[in-house]
PDB file of N, CA and C in Angstrom:
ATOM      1  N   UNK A   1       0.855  -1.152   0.000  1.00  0.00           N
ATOM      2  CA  UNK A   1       0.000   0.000   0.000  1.00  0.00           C
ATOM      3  C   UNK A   1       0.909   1.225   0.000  1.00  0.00           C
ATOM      4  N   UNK A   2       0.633   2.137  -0.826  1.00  0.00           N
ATOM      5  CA  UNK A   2       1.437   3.585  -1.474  1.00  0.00           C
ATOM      6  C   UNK A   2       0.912   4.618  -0.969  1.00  0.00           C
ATOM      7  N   UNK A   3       1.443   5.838  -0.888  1.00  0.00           N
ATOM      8  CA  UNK A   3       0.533   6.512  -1.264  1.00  0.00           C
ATOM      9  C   UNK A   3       0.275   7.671  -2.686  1.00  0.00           C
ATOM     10  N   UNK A   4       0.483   8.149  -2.944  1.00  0.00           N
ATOM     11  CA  UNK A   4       0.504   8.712  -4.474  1.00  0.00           C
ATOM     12  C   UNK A   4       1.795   9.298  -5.207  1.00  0.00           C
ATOM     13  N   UNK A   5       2.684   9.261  -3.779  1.00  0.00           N
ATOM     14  CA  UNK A   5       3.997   9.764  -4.025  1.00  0.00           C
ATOM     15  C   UNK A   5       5.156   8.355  -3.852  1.00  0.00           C
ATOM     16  N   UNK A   6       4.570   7.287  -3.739  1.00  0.00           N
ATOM     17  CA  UNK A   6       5.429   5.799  -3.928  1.00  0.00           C
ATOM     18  C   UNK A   6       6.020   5.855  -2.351  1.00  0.00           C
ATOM     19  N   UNK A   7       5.343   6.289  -1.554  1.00  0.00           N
ATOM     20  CA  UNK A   7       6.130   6.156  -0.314  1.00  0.00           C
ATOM     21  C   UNK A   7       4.889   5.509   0.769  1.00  0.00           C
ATOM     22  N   UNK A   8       5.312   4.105   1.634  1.00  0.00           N
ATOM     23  CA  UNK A   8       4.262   3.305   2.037  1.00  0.00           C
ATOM     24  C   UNK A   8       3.481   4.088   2.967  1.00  0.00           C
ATOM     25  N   UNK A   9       2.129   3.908   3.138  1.00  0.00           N
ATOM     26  CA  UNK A   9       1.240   4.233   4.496  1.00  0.00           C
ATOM     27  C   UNK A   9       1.159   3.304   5.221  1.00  0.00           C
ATOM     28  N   UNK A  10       0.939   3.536   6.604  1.00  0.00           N
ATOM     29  CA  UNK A  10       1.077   3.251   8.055  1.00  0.00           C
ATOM     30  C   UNK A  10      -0.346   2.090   8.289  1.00  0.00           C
ATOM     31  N   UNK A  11      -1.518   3.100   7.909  1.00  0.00           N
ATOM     32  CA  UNK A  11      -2.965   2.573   8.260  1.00  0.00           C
ATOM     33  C   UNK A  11      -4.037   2.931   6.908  1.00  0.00           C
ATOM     34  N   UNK A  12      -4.909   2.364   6.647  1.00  0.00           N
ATOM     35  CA  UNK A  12      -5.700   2.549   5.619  1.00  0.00           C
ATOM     36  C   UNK A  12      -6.704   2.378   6.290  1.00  0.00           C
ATOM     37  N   UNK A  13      -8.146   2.422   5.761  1.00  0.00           N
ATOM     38  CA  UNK A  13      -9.918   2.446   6.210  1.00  0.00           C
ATOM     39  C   UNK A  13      -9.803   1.643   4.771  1.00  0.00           C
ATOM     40  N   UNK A  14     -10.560   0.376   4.562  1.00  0.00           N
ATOM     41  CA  UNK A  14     -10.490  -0.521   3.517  1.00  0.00           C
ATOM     42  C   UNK A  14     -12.592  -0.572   3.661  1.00  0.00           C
ATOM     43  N   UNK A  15     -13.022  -0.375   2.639  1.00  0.00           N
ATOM     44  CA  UNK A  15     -14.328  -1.116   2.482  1.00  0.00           C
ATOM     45  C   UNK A  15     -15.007  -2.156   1.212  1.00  0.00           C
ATOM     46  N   UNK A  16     -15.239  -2.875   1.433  1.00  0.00           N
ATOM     47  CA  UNK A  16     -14.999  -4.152   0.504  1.00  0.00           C
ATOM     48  C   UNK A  16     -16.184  -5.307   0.639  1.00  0.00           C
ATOM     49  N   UNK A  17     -16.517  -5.965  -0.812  1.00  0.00           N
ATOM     50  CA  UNK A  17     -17.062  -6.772  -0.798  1.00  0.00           C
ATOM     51  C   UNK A  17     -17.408  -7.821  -1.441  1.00  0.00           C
ATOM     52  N   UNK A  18     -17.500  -9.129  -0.713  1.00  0.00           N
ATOM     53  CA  UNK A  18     -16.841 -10.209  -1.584  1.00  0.00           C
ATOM     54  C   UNK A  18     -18.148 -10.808  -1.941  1.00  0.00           C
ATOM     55  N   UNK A  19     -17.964 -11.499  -3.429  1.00  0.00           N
ATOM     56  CA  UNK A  19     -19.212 -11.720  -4.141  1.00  0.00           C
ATOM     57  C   UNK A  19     -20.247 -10.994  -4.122  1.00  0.00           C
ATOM     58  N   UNK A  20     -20.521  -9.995  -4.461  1.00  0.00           N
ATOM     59  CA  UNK A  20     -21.504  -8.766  -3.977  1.00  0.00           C
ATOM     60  C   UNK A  20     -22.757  -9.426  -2.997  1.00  0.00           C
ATOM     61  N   UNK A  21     -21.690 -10.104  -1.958  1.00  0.00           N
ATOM     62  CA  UNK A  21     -23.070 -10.064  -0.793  1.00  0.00           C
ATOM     63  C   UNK A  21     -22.839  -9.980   0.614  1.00  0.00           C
ATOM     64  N   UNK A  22     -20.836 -10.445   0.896  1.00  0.00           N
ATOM     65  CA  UNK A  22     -20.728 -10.231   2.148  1.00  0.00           C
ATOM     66  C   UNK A  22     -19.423  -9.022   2.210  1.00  0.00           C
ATOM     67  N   UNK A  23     -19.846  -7.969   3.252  1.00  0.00           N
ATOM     68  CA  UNK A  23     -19.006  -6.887   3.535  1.00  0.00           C
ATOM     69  C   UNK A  23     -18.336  -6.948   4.275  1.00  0.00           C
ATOM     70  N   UNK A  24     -16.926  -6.161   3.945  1.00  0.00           N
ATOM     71  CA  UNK A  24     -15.603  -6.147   5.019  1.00  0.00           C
ATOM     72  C   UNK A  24     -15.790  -4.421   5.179  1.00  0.00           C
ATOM     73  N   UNK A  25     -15.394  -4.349   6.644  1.00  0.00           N
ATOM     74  CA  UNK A  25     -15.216  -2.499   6.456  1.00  0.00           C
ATOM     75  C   UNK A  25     -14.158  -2.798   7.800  1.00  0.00           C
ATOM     76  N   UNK A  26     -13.079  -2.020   7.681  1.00  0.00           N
ATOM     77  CA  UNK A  26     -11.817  -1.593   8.535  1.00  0.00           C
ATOM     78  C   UNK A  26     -11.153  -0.789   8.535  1.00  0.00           C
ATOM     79  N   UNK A  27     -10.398  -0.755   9.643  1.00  0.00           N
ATOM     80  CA  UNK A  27      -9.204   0.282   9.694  1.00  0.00           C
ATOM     81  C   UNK A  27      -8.142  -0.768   9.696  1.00  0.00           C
ATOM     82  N   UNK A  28      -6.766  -0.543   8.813  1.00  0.00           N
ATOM     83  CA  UNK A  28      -5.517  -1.959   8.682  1.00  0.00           C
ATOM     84  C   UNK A  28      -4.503  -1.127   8.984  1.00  0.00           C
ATOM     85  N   UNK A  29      -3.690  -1.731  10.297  1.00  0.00           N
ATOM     86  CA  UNK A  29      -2.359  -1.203  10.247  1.00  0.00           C
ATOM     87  C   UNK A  29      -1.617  -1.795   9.346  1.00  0.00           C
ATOM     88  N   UNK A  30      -0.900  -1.626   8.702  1.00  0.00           N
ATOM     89  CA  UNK A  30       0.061  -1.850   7.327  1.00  0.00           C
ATOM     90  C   UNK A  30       1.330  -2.060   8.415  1.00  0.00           C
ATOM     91  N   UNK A  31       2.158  -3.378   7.593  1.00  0.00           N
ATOM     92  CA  UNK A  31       3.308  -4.100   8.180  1.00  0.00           C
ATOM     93  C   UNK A  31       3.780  -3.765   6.388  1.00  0.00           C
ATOM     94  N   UNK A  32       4.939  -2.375   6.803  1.00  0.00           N
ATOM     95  CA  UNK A  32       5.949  -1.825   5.640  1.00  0.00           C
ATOM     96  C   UNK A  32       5.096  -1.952   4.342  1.00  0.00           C
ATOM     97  N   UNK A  33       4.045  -1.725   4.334  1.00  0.00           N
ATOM     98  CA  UNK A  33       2.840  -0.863   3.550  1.00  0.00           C
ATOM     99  C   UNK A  33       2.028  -2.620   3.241  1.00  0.00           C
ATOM    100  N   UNK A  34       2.140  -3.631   3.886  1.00  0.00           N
ATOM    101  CA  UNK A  34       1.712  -4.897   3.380  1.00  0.00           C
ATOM    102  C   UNK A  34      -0.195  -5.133   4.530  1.00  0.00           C
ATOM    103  N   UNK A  35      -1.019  -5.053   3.669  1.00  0.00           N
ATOM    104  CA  UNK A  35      -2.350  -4.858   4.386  1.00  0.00           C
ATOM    105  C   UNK A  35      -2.914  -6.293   3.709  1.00  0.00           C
ATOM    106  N   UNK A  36      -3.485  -7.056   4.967  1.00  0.00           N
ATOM    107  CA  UNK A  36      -3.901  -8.728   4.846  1.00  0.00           C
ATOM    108  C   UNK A  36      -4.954  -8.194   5.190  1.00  0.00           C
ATOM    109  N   UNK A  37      -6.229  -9.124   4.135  1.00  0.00           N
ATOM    110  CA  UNK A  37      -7.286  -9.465   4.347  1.00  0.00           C
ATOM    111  C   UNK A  37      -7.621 -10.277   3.894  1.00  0.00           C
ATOM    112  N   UNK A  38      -8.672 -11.122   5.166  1.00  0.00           N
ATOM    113  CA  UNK A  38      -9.285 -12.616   5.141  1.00  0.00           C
ATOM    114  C   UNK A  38     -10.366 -12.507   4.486  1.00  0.00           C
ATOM    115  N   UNK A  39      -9.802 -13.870   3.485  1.00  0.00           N
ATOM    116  CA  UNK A  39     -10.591 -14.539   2.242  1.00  0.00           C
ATOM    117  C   UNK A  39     -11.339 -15.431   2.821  1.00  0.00           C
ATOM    118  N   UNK A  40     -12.367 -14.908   3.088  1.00  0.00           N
ATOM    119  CA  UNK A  40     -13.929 -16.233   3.328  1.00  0.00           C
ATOM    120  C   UNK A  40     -13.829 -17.579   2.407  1.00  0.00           C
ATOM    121  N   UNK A  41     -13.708 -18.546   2.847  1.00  0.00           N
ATOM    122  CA  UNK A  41     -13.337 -19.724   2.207  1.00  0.00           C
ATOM    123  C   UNK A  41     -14.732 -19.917   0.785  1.00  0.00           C
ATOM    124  N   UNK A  42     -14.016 -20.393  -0.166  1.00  0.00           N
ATOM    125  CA  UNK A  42     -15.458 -20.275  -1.095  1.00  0.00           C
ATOM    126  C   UNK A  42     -15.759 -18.948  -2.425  1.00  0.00           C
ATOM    127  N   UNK A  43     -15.124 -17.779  -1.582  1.00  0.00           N
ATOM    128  CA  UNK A  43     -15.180 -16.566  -2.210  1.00  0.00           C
ATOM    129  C   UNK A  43     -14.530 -16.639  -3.395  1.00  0.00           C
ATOM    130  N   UNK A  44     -15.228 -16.338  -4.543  1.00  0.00           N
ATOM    131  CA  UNK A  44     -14.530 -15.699  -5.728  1.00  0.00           C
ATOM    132  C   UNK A  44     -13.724 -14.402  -5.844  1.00  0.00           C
ATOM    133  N   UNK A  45     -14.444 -13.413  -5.730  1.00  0.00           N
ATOM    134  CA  UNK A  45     -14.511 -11.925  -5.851  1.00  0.00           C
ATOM    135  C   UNK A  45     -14.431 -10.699  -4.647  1.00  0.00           C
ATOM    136  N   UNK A  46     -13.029 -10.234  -4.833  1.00  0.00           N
ATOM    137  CA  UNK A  46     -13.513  -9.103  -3.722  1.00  0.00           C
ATOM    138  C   UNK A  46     -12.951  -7.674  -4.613  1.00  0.00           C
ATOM    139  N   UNK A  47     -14.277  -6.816  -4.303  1.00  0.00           N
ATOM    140  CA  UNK A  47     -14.169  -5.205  -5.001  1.00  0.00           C
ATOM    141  C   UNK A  47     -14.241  -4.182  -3.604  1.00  0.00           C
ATOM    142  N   UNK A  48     -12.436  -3.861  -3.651  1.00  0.00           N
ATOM    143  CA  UNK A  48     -12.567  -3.507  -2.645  1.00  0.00           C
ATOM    144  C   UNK A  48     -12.150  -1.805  -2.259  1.00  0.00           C
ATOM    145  N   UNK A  49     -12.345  -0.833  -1.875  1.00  0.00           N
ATOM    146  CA  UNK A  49     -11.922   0.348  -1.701  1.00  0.00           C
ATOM    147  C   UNK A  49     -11.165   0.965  -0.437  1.00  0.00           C
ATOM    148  N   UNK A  50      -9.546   1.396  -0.828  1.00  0.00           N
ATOM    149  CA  UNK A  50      -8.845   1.860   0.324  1.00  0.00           C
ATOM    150  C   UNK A  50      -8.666   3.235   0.417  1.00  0.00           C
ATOM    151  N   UNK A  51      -8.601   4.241   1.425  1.00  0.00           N
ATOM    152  CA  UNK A  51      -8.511   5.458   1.598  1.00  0.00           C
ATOM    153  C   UNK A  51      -7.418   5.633   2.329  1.00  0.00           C
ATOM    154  N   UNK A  52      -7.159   6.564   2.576  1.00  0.00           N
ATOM    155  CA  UNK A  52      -5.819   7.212   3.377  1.00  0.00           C
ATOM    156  C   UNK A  52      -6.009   8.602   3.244  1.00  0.00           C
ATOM    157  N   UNK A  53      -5.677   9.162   4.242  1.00  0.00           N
ATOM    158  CA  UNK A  53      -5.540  10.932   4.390  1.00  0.00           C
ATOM    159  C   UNK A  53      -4.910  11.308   2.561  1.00  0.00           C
ATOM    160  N   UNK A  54      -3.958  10.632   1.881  1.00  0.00           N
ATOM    161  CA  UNK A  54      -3.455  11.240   1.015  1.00  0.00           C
ATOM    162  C   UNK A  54      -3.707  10.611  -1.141  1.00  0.00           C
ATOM    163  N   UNK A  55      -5.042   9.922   0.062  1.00  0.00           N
ATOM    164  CA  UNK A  55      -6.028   9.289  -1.371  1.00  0.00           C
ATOM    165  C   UNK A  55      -6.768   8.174  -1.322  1.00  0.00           C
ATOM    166  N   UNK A  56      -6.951   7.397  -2.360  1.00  0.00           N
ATOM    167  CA  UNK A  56      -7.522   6.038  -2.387  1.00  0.00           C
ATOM    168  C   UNK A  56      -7.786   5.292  -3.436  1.00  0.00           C
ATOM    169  N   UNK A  57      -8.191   4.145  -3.721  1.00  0.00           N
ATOM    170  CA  UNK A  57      -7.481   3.125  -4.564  1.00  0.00           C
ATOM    171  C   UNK A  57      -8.791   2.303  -4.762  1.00  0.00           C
ATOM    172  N   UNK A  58      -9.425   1.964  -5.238  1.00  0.00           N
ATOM    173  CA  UNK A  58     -10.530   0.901  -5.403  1.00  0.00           C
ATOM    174  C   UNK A  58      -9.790  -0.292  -6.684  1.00  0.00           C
ATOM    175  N   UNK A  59      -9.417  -1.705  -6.115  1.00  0.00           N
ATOM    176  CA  UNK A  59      -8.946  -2.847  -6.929  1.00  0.00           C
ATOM    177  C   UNK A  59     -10.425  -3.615  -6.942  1.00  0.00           C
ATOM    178  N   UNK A  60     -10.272  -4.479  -7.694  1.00  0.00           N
ATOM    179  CA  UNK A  60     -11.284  -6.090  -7.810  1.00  0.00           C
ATOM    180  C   UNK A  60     -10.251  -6.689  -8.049  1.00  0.00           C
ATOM    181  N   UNK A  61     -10.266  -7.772  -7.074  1.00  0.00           N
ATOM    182  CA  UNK A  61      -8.944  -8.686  -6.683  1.00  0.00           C
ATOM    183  C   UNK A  61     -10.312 -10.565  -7.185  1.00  0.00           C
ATOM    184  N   UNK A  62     -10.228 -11.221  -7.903  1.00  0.00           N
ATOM    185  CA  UNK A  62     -10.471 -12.658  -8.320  1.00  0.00           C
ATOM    186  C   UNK A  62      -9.249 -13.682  -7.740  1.00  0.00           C
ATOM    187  N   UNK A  63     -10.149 -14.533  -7.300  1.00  0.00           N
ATOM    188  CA  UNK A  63      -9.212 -15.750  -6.557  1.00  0.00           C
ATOM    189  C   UNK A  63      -9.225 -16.584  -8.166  1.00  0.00           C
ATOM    190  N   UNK A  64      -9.630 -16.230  -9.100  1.00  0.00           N
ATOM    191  CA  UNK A  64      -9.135 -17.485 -10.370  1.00  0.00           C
ATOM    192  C   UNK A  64      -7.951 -16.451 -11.320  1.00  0.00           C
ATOM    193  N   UNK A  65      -7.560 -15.593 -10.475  1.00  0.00           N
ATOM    194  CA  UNK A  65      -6.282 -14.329 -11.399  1.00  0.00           C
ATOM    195  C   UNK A  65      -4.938 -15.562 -11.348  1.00  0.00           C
ATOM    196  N   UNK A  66      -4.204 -15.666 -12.673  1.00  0.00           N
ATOM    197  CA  UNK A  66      -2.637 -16.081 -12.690  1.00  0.00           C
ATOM    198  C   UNK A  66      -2.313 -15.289 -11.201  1.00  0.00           C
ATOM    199  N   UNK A  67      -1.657 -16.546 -10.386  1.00  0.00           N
ATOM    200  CA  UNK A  67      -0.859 -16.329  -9.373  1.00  0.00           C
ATOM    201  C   UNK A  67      -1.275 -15.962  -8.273  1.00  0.00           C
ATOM    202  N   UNK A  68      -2.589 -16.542  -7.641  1.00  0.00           N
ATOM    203  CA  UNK A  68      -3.590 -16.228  -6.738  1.00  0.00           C
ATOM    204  C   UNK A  68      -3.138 -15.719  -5.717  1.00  0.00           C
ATOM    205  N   UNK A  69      -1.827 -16.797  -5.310  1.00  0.00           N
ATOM    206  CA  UNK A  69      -1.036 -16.168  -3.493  1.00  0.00           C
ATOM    207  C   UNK A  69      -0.220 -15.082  -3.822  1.00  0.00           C
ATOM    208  N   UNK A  70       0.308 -14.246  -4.761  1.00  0.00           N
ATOM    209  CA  UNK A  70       0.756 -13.374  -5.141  1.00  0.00           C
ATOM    210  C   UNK A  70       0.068 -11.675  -4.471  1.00  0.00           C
ATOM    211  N   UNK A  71       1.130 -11.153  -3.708  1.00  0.00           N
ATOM    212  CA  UNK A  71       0.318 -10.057  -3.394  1.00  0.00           C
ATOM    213  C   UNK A  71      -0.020  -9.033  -4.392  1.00  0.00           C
ATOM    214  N   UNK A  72      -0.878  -8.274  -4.072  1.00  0.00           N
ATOM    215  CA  UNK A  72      -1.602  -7.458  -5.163  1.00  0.00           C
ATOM    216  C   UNK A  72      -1.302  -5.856  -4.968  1.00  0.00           C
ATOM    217  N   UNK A  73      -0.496  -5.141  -5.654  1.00  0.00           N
ATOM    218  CA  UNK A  73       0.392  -3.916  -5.437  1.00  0.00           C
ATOM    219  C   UNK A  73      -0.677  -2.977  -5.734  1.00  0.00           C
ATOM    220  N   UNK A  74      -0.912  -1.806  -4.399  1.00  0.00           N
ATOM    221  CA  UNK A  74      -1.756  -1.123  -4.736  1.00  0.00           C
ATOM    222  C   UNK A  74      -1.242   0.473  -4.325  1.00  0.00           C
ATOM    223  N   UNK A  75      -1.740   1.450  -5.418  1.00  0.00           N
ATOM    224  CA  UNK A  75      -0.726   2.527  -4.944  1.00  0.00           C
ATOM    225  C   UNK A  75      -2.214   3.449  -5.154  1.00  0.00           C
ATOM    226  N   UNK A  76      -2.173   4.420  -3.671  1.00  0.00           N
ATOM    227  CA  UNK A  76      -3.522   5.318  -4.044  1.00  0.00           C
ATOM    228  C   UNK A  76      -3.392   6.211  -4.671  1.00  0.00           C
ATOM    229  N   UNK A  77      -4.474   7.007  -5.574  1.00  0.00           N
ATOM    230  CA  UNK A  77      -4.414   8.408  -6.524  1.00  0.00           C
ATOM    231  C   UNK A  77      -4.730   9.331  -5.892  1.00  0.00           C
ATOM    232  N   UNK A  78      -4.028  10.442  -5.700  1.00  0.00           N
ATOM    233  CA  UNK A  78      -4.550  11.633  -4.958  1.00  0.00           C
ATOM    234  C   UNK A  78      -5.853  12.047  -5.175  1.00  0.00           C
ATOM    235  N   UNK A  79      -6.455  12.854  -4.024  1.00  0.00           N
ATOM    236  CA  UNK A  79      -7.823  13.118  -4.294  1.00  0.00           C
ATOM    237  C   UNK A  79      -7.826  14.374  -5.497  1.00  0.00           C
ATOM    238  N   UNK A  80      -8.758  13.998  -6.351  1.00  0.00           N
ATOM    239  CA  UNK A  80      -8.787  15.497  -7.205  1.00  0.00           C
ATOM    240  C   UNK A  80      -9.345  16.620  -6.983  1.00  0.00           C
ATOM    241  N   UNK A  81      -8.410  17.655  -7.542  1.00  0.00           N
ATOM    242  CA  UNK A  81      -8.762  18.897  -6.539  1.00  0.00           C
ATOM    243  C   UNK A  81      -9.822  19.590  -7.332  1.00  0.00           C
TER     244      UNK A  81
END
């Protein structure tokens, strides 16, 4: 996790949801910008949205993507002014 200037954030507010029926909403402390979240066994699909004081990032992350355990690099876009 980035923030728009390639330099990691601390904590993010993540809101997310897998197979459009069950919701995740948090606050993630980031271990050297690395933010884990638990995959409900079964789940295909999670569309998920991260914020930070210095932006935010909305991915759709698929458990059938080349290289499933592979982490997923996410860098936020500043808010537009």
């Amino acid at each position: 996790m980035r923030n728009p200037h390639g330099n990691v954030v601390d904590v993010v507010d993540l809101e997310g949801v897998f197979d459009r029926r069950s919701r995740v909403r948090s606050r993630k402390r980031t271990a050297d910008g690395l933010c884990l979240v638990h995959w409900p066994e079964g789940s295909q699909q999670l569309d998920v949205t991260f914020r930070h004081d210095e932006g935010s990032a909305s991915v759709t992350v698929r458990s059938d993507r080349k290289d499933p355990h592979r982490v997923v690099e996410v860098q936020l876009a500043a808010p537009a002014a």
